[in-house]
Protein backbone atom coordinates (compact mmCIF):
# COMPACT_ATOMS: atom_id res chain seq x y z
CA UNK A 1 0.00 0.00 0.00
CA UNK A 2 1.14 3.22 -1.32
CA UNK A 3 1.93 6.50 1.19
CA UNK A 4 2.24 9.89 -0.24
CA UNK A 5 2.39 13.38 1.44
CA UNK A 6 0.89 15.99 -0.87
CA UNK A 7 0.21 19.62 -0.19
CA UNK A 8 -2.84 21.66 -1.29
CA UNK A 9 -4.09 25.24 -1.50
CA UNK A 10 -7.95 25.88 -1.53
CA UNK A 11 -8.88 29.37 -2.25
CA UNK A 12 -12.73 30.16 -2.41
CA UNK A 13 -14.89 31.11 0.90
CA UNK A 14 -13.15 28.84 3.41
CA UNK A 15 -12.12 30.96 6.27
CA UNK A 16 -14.80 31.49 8.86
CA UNK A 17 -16.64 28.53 8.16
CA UNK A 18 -15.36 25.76 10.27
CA UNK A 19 -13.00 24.48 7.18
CA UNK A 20 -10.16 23.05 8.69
CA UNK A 21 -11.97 21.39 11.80
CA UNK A 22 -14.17 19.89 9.11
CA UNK A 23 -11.36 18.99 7.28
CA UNK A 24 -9.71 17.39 10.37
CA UNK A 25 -12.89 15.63 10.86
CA UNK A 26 -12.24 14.13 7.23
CA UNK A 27 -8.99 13.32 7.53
CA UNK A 28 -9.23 11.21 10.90
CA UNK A 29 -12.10 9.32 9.01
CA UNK A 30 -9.21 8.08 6.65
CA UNK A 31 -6.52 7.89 8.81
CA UNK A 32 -4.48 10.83 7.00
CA UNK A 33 -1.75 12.61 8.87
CA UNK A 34 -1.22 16.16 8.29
CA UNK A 35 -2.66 20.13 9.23
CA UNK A 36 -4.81 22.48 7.50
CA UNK A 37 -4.09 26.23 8.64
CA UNK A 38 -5.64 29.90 7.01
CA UNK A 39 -3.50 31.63 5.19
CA UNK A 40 -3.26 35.46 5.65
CA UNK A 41 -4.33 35.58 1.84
CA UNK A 42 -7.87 33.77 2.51
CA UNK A 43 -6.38 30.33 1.00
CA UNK A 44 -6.00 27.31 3.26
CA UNK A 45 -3.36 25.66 3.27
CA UNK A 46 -3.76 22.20 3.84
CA UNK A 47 -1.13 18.79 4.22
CA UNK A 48 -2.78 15.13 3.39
CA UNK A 49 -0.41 12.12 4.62
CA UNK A 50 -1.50 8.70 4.37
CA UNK A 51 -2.48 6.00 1.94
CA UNK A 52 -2.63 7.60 -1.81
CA UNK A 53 -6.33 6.38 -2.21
CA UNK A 54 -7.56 8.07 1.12
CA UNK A 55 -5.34 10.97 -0.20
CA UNK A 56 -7.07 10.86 -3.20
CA UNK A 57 -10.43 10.87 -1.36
CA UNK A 58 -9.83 13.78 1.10
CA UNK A 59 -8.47 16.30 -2.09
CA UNK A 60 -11.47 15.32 -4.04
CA UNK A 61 -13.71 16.38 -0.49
CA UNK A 62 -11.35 19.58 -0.18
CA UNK A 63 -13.29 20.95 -3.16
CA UNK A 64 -17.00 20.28 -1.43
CA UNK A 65 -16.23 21.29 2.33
CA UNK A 66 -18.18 21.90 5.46
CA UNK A 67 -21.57 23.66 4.59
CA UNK A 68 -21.20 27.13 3.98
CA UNK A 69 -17.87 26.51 2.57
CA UNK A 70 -17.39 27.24 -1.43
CA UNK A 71 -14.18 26.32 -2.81
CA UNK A 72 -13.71 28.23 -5.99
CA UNK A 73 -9.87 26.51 -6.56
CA UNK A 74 -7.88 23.52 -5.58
CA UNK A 75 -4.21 23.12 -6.29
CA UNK A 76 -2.42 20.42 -5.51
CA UNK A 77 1.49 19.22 -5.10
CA UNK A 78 2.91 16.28 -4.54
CA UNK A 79 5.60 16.14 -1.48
CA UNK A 80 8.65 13.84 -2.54
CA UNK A 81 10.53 12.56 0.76
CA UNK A 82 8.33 14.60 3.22
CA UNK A 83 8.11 13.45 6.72
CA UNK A 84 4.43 12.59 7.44
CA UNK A 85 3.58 14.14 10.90
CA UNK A 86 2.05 12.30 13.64
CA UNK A 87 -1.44 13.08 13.71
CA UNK A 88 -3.85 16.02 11.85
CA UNK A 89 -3.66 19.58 12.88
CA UNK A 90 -5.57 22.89 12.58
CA UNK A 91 -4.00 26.50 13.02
């Protein structure tokens, strides 16, 4: 089974609106390591760890969110030889 760190940046209305708790919420569900923190821009900034399906999974939820969330834009990077943290994080 596959790990993989990757990185993404979600721009849209997603400050405010219980994102990155949500998102924590999501990530536990699928055993992902990681943190999602705001930005000063708006953006959030958020780290996925884990197995690359449930990766897969949790990028593909960053663009629905928590209600009252709307994610306009979703980029994503792949981390080569990043150290997956210990558990999930919000800041």
């Amino acid at each position: 089974m596959s790990q993989c760190c990757v990185r993404a940046f979600v721009t849209g209305k997603v400050q405010g609106v219980w994102y990155r708790r949500a998102t924590q919420e999501q990530a536990l569900l699928r055993e992902i390591t990681g943190y999602a923190k705001n930005l000063p821009d708006g953006r959030v900034e958020v780290l996925m760890c884990g197995q690359s399906a449930m990766v897969s999974e949790l990028a593909q939820w960053l663009w629905q969110g928590p209600e009252g969330a709307q994610a306009t834009h979703v980029t994503l990077e792949t981390l080569a030889d990043h150290h997956a943290p210990d558990h999930f994080s919000t800041y």
